[in-house]
N, C-alpha and C. Protein backbone atom coordinates (compact mmCIF):
# COMPACT_ATOMS: atom_id res chain seq x y z
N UNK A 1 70.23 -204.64 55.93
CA UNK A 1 71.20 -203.62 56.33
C UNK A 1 72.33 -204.29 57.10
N UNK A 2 73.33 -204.12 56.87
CA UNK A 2 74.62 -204.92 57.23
C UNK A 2 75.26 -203.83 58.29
N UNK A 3 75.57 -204.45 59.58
CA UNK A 3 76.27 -203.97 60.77
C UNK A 3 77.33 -203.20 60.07
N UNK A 4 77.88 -202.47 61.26
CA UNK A 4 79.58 -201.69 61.19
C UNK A 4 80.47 -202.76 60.75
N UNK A 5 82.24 -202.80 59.95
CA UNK A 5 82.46 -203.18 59.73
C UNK A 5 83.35 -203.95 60.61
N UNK A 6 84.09 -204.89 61.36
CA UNK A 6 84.72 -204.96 62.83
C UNK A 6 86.20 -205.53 62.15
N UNK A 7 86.92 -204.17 62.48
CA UNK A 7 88.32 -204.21 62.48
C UNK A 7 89.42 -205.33 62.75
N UNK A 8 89.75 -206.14 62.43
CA UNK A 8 90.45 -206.98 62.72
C UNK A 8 91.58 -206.77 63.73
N UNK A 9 91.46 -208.31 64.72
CA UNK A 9 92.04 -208.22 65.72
C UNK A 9 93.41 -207.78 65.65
N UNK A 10 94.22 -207.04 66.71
CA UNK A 10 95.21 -206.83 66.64
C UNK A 10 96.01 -207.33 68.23
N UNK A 11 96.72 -208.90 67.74
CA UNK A 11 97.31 -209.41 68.97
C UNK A 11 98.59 -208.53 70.12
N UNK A 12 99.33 -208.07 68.69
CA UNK A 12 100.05 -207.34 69.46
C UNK A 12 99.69 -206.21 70.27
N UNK A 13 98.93 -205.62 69.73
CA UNK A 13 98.40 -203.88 70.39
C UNK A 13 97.39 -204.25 71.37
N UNK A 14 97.12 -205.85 71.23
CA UNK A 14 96.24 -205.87 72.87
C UNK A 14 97.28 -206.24 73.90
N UNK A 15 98.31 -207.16 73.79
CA UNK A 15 99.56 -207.48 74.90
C UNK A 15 100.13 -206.16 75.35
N UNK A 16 100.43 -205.12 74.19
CA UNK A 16 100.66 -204.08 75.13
C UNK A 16 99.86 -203.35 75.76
N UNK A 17 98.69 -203.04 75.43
CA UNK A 17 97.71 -202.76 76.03
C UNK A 17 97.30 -203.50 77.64
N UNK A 18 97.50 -204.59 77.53
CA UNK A 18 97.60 -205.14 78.66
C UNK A 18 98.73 -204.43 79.68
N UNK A 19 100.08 -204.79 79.03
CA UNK A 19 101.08 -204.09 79.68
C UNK A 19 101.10 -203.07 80.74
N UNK A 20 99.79 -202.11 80.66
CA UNK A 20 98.95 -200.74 80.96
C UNK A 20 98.17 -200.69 81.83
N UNK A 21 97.70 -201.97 82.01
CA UNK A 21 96.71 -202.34 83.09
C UNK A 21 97.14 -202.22 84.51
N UNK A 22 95.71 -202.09 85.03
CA UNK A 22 96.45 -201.60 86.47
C UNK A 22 97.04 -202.92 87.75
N UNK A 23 96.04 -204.00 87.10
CA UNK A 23 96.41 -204.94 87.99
C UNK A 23 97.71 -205.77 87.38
N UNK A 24 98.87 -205.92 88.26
CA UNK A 24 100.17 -207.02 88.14
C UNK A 24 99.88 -208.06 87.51
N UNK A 25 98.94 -209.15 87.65
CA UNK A 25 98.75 -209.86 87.51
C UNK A 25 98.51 -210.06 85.86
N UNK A 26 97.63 -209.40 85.34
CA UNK A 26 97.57 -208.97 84.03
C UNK A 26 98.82 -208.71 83.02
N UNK A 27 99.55 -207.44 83.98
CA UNK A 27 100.37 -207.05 82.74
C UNK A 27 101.39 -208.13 83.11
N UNK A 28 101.55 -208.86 84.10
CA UNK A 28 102.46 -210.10 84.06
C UNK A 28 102.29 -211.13 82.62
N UNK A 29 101.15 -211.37 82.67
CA UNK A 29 100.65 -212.47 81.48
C UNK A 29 101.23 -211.62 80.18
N UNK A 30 100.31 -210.48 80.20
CA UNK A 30 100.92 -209.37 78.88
C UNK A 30 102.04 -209.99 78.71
N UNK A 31 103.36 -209.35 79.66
CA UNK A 31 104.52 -209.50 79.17
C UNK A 31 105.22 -211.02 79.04
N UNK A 32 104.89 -211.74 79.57
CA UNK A 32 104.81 -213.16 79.07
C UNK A 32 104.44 -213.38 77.53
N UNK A 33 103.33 -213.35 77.28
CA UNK A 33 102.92 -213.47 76.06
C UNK A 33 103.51 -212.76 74.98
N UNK A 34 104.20 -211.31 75.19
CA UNK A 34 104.82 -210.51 74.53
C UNK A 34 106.47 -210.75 74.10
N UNK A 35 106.72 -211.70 75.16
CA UNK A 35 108.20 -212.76 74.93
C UNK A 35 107.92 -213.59 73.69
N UNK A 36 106.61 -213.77 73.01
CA UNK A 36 106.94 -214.51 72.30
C UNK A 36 107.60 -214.24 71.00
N UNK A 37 107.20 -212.77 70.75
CA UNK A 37 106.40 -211.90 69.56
C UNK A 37 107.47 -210.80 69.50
N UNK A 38 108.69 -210.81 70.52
CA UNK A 38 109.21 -209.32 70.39
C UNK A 38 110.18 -208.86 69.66
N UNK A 39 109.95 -207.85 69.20
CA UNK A 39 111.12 -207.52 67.72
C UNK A 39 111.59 -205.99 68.56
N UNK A 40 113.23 -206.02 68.00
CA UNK A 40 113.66 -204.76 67.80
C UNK A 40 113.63 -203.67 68.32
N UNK A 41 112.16 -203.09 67.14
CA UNK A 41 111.80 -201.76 67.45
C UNK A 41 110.85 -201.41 68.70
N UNK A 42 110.41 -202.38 69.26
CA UNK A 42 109.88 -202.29 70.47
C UNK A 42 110.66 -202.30 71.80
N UNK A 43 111.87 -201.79 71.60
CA UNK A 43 112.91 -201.77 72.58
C UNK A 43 112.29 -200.63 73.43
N UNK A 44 112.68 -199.62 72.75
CA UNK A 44 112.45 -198.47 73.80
C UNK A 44 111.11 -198.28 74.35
N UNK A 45 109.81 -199.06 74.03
CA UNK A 45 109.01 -198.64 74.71
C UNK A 45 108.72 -199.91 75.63
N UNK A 46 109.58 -200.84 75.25
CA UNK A 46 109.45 -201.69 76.92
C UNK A 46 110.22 -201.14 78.09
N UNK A 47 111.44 -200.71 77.31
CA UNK A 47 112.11 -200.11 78.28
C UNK A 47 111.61 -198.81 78.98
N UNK A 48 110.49 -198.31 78.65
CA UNK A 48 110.38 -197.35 79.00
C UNK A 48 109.30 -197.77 80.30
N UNK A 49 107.83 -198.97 79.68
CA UNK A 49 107.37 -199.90 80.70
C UNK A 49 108.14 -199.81 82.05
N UNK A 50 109.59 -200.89 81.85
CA UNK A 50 110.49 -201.43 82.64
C UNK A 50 110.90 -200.55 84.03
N UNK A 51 111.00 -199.29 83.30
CA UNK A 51 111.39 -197.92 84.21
C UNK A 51 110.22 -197.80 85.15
N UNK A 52 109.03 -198.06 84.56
CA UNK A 52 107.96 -197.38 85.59
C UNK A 52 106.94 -198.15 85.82
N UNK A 53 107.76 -199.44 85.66
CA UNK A 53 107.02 -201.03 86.63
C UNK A 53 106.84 -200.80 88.05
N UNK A 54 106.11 -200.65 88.70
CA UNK A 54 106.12 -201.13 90.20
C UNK A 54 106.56 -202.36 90.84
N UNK A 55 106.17 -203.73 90.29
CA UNK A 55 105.76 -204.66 90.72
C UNK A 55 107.40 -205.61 90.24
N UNK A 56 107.73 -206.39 91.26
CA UNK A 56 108.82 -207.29 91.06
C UNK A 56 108.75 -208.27 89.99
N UNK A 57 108.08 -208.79 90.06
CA UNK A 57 107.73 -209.95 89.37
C UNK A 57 107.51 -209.29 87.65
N UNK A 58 107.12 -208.48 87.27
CA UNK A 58 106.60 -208.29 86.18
C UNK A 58 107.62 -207.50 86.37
N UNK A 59 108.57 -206.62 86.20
CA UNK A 59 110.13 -206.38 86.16
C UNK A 59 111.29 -207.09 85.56
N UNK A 60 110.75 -208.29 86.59
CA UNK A 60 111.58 -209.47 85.77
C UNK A 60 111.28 -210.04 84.39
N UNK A 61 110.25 -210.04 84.64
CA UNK A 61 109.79 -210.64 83.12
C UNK A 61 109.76 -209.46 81.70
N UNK A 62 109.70 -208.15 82.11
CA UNK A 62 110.22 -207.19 81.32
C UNK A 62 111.48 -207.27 81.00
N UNK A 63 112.68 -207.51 81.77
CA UNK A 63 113.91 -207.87 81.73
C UNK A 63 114.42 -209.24 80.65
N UNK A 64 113.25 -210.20 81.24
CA UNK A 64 113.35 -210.97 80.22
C UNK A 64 113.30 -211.35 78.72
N UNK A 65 112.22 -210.02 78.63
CA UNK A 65 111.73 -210.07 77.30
C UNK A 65 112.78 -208.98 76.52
N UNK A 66 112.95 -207.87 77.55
CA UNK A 66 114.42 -207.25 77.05
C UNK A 66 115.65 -207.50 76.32
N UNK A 67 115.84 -208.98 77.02
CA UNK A 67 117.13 -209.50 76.58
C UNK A 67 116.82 -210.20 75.87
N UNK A 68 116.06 -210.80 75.23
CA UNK A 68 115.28 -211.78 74.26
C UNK A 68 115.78 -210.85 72.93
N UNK A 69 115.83 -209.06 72.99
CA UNK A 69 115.73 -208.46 72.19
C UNK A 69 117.34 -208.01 71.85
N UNK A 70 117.97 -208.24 72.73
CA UNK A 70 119.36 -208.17 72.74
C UNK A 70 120.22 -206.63 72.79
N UNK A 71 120.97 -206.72 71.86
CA UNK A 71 121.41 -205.24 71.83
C UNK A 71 120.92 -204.09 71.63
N UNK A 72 119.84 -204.62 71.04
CA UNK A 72 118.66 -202.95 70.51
C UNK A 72 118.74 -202.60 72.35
N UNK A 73 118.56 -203.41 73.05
CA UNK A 73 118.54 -202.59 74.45
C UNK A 73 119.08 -202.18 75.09
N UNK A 74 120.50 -202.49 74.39
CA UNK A 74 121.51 -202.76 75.52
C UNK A 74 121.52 -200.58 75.83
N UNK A 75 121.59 -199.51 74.45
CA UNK A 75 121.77 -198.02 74.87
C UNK A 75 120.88 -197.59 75.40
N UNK A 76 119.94 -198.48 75.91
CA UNK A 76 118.60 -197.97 76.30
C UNK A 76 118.87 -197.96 78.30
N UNK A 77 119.11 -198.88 78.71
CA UNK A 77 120.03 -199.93 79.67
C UNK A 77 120.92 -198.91 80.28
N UNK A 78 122.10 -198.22 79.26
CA UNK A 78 123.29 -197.70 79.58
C UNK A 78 122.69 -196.14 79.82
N UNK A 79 121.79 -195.78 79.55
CA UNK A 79 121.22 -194.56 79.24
C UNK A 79 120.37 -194.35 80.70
N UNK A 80 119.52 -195.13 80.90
CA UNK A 80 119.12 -195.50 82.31
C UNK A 80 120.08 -195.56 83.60
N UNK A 81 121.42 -195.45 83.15
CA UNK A 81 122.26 -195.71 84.59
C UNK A 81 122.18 -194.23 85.15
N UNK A 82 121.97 -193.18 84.48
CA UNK A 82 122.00 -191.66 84.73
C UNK A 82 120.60 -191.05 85.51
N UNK A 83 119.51 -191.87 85.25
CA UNK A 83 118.06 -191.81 85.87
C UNK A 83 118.58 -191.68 86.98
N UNK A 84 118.01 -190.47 87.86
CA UNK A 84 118.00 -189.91 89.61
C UNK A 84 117.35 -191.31 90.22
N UNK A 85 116.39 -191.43 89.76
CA UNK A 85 115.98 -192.93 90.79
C UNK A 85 116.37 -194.31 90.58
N UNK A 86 116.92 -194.75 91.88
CA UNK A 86 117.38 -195.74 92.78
C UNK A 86 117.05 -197.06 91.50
N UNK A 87 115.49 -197.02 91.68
CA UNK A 87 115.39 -198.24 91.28
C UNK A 87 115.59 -198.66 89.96
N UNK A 88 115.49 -197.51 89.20
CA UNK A 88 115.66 -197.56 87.77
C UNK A 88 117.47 -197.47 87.02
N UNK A 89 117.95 -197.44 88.30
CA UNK A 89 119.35 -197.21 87.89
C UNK A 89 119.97 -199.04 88.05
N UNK A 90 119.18 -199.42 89.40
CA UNK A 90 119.46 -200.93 89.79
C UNK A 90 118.75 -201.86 88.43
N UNK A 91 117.68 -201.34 87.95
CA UNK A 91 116.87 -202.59 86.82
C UNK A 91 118.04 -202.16 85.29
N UNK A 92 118.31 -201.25 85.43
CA UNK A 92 119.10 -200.77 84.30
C UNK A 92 120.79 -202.03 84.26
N UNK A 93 120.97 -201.57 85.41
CA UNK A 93 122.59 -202.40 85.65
C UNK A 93 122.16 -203.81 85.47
N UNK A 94 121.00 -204.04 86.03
CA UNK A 94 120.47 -205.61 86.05
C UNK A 94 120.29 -206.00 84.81
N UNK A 95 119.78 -205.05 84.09
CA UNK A 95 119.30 -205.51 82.16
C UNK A 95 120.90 -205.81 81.71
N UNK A 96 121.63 -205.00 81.84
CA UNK A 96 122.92 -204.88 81.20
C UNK A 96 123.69 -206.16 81.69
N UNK A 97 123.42 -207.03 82.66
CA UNK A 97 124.03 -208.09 83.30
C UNK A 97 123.68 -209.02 82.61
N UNK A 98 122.39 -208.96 82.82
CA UNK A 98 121.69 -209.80 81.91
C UNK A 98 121.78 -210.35 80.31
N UNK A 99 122.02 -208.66 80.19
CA UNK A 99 122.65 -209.00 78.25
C UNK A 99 123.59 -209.68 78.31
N UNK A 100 124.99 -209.00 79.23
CA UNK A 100 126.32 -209.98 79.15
C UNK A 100 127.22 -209.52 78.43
N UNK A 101 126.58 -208.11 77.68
CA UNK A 101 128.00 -207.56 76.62
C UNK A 101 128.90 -206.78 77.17
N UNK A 102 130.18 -207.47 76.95
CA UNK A 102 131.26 -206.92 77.28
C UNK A 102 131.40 -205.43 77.24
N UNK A 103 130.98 -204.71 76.12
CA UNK A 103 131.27 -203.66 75.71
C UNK A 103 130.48 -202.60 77.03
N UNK A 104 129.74 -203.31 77.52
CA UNK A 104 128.99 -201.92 77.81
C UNK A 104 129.88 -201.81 79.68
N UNK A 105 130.89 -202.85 79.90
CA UNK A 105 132.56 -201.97 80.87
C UNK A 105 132.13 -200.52 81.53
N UNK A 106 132.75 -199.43 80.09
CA UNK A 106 133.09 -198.66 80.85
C UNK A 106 131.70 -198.08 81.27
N UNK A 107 130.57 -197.90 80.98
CA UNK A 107 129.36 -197.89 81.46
C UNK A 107 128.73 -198.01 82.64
N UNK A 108 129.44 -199.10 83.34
CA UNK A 108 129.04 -200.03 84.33
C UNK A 108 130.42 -199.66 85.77
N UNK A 109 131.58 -199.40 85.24
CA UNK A 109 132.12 -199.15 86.35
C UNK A 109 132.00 -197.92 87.43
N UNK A 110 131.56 -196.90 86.68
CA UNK A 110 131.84 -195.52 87.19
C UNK A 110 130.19 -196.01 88.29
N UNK A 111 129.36 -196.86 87.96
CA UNK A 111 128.16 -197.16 88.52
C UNK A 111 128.34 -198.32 90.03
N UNK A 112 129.98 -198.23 90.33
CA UNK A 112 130.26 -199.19 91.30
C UNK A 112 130.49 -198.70 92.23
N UNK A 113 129.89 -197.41 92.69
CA UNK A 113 129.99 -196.07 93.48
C UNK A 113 129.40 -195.07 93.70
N UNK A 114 128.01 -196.25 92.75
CA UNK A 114 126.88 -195.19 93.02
C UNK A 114 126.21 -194.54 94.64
N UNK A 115 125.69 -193.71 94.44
CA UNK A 115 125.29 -193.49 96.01
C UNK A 115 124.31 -194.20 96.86
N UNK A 116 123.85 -194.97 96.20
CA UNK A 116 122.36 -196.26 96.15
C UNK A 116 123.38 -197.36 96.72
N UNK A 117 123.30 -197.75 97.81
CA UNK A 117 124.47 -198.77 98.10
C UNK A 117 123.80 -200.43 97.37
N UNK A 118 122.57 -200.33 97.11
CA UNK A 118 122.11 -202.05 96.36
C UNK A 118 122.54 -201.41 95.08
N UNK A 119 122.23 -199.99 94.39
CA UNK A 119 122.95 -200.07 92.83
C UNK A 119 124.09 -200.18 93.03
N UNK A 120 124.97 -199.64 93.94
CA UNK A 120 126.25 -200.17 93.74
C UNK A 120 127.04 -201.47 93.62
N UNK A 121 126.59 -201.94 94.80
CA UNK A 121 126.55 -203.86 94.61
C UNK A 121 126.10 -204.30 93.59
N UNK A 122 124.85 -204.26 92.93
CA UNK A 122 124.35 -205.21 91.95
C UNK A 122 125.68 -204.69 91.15
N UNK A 123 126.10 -203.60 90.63
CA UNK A 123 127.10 -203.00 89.51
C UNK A 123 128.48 -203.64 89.81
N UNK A 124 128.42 -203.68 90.90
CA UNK A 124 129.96 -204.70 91.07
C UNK A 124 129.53 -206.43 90.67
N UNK A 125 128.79 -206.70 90.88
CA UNK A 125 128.40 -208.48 90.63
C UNK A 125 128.17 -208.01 88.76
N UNK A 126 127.82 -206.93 88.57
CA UNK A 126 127.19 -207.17 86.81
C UNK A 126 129.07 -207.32 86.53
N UNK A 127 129.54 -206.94 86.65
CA UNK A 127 131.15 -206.96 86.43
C UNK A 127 131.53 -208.31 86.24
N UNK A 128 130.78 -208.99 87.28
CA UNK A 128 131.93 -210.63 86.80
C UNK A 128 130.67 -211.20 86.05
N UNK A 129 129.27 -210.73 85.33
CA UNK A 129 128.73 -211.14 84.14
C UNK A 129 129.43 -210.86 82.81
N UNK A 130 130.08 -209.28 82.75
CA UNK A 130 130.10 -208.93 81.57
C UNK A 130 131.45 -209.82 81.19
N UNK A 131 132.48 -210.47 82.58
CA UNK A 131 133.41 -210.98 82.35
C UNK A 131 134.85 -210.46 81.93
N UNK A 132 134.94 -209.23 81.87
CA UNK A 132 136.26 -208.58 81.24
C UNK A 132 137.54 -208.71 82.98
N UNK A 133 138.54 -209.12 82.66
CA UNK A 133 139.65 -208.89 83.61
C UNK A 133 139.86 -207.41 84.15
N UNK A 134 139.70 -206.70 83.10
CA UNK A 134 139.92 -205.08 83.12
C UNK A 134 138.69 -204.25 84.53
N UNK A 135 137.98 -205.14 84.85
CA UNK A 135 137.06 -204.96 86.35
C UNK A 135 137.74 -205.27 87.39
N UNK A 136 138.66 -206.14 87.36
CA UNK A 136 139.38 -206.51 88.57
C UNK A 136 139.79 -205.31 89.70
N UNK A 137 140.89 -204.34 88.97
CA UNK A 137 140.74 -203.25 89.78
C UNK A 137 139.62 -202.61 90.50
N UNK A 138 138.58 -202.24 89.92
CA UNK A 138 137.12 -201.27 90.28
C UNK A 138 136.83 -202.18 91.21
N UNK A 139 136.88 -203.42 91.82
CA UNK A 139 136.12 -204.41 92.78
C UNK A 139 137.64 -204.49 93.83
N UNK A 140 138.48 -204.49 93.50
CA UNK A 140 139.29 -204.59 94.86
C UNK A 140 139.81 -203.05 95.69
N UNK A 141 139.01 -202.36 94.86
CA UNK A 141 139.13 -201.06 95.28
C UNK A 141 138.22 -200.86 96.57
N UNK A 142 137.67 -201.68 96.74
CA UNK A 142 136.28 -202.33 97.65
C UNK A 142 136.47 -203.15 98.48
N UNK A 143 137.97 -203.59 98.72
CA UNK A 143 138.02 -204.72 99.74
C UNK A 143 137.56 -203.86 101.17
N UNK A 144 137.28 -204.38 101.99
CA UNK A 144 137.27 -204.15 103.63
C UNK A 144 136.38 -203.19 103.76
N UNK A 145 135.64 -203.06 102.72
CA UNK A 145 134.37 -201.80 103.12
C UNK A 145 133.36 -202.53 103.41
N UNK A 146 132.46 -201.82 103.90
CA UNK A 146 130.94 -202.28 104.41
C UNK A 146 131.05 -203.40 105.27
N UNK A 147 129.87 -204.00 105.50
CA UNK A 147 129.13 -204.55 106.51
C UNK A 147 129.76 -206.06 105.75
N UNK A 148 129.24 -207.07 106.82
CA UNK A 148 129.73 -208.64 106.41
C UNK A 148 129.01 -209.10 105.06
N UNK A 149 127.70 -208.53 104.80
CA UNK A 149 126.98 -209.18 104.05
C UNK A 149 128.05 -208.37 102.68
N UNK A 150 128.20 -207.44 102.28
CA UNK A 150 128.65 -206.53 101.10
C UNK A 150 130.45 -207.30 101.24
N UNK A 151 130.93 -207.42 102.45
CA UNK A 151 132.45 -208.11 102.20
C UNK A 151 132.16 -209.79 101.20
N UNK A 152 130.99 -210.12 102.10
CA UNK A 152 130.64 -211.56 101.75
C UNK A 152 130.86 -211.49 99.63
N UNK A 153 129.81 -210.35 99.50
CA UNK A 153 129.65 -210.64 97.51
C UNK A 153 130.49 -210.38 97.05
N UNK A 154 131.35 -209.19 98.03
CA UNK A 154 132.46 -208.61 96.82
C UNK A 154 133.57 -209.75 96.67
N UNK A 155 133.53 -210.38 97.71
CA UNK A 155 134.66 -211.95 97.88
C UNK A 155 133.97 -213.07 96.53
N UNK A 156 132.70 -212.96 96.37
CA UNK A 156 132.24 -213.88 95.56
C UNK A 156 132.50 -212.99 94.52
N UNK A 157 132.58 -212.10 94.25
CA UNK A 157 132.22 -211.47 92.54
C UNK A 157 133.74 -211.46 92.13
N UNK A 158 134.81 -211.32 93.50
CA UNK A 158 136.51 -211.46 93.13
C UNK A 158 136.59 -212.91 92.76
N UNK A 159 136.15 -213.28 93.72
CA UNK A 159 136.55 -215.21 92.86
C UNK A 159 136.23 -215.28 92.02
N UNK A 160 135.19 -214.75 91.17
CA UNK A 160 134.38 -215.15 90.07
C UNK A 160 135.67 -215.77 88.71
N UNK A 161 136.91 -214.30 89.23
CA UNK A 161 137.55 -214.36 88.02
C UNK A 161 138.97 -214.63 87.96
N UNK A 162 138.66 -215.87 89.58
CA UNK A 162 139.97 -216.83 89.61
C UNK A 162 141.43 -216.31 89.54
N UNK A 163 142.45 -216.89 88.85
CA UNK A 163 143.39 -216.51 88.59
C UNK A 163 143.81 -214.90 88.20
N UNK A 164 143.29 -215.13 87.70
CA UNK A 164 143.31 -213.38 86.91
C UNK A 164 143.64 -212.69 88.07
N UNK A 165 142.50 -212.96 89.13
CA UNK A 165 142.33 -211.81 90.33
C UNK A 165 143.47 -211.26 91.21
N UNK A 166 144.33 -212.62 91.13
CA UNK A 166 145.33 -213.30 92.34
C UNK A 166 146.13 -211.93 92.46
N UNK A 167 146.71 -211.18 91.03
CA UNK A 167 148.13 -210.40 91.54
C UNK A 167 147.59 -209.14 91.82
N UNK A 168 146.51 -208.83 91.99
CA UNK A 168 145.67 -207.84 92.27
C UNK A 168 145.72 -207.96 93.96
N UNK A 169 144.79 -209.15 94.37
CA UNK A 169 144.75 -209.31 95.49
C UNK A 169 146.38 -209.84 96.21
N UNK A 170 147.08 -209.70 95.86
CA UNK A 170 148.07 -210.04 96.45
C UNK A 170 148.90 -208.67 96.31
N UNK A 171 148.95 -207.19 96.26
CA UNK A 171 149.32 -206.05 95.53
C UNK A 171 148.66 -206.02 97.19
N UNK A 172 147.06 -206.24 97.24
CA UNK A 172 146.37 -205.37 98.30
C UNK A 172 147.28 -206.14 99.87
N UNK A 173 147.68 -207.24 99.89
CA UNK A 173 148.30 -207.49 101.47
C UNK A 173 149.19 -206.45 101.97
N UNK A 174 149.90 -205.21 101.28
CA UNK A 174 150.61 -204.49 101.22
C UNK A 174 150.00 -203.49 101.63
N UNK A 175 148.31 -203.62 101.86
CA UNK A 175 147.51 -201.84 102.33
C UNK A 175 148.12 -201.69 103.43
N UNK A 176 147.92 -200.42 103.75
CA UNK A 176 148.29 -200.12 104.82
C UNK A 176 147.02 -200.13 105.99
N UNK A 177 145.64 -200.30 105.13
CA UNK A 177 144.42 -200.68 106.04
C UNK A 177 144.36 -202.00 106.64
N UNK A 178 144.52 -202.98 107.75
CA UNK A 178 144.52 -204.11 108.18
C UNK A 178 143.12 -205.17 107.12
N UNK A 179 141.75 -204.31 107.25
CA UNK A 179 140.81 -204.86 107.12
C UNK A 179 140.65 -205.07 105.41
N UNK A 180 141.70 -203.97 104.93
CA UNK A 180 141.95 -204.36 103.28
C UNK A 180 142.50 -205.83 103.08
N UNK A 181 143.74 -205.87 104.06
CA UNK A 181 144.91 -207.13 104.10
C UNK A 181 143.83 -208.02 104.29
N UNK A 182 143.00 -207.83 105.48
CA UNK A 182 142.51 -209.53 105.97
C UNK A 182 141.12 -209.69 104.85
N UNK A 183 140.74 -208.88 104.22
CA UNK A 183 139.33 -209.17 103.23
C UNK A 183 140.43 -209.65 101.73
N UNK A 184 141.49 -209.47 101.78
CA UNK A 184 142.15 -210.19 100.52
C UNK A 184 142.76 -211.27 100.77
N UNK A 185 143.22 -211.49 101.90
CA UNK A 185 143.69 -212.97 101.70
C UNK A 185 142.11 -213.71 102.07
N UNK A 186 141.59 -213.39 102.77
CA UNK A 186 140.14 -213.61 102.32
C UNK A 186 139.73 -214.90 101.33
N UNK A 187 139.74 -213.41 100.04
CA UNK A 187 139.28 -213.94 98.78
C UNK A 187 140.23 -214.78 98.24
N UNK A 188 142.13 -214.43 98.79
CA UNK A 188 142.61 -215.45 97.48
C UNK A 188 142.24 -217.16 98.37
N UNK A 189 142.12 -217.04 100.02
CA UNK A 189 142.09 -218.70 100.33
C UNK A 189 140.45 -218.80 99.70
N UNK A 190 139.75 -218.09 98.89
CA UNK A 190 138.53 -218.83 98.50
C UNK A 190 139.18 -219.06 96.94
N UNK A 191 139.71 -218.37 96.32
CA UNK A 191 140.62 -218.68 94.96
C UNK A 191 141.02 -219.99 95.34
N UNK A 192 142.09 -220.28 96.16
CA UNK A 192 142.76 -221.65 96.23
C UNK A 192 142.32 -222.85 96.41
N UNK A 193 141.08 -222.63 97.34
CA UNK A 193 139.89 -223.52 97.62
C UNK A 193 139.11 -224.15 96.25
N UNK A 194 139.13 -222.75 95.28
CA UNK A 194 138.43 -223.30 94.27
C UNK A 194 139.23 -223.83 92.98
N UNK A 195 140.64 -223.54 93.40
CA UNK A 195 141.75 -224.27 92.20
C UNK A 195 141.52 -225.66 92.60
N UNK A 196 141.81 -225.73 94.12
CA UNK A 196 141.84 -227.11 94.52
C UNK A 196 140.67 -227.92 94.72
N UNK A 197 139.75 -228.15 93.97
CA UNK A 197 138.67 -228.72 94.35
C UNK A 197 138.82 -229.53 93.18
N UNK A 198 138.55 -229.00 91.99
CA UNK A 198 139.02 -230.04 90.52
C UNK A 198 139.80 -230.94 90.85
N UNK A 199 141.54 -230.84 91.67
CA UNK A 199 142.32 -232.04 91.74
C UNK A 199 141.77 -233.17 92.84
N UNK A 200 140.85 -232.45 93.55
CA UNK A 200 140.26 -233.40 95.10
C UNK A 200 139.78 -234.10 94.18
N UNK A 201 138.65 -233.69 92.98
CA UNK A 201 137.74 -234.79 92.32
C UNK A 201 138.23 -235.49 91.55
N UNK A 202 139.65 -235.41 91.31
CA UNK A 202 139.82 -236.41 90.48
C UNK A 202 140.45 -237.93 90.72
């Protein structure tokens, strides 16, 4: 008499299965292993994972495997910026940084004002990923606000885009807010600093 017949393994449907597990540690490996293997149509249900990750570390590596998948994620990403919670609006802007596509702009600006003051920041830094000039405005609209640490990035995310930035920030010495004037010349002596460093090395 011959046993039941035993179904053949199925690698993929155990990594996500893992994914599910309660301990981090686990669905960390899962999604590791699931970087190797990932297609397409499995966009939306990582992304859906991604949303209701707890754990940092395995976030990231959802992110990773996200972008591995490319644009299938990117409406998934943009669709997430509208989610009521905080954190899922910040992993959303973060995926979309991550991708790097230009296109998804206008998406990303109206999100530089969110009421989440870390989604708002990360959404101003995804700006000098996606790389478009056309951000320049939405970030100097931001000079002289907040605390030292938030003046500190928005000065780094304006340099990011060098020249470009200059007649922008030079428009703002003209505020009539002092702390606008002194957070833009600010950024352009970190612009000039960084024109002039190429001719020091040479």
């Amino acid at each position: 008499m011959t046993g039941p017949t035993q179904q053949p393994r199925d690698p993929l449907a155990e990594i996500l299965l893992g994914l599910k597990h309660p301990h981090e540690d686990i669905r960390q490996r899962a999604a590791l292993a699931l970087g190797a293997q990932v297609t397409p149509d499995l966009a939306g249900r990582l992304a859906a994972m991604l949303w209701e990750e707890p754990d940092f570390f395995v976030r990231e590596t959802l992110t990773w495997v996200l972008v591995r998948i490319g644009r299938a994620a990117l409406p998934l990403a943009v669709a997430a910026l509208d989610d009521e919670r905080g954190q899922v609006r910040f992993d959303a802007v973060h995926l979309i940084g991550k991708i790097g596509d230009p296109s998804a702009l206008p998406a990303v600006l109206p999100v530089t004002a969110d009421a989440d003051d870390d989604v708002a920041a990360k959404a101003r830094f995804v700006l000098t990923r996606l790389g478009d000039p056309a951000a320049i405005p939405a970030l100097t609209a931001y000079l002289g606000r907040g605390g030292d640490d938030r003046r500190t990035e928005l000065t780094r995310d304006l340099a990011t885009f060098g020249p470009a930035a200059v007649p922008h920030l030079e428009e703002a010495l003209d505020h009539e807010d002092e702390a606008v004037r002194r957070h833009a010349r600010w950024v352009l002596d970190v612009i000039a600093d960084q024109n002039a460093a190429p001719q020091r090395n040479e």
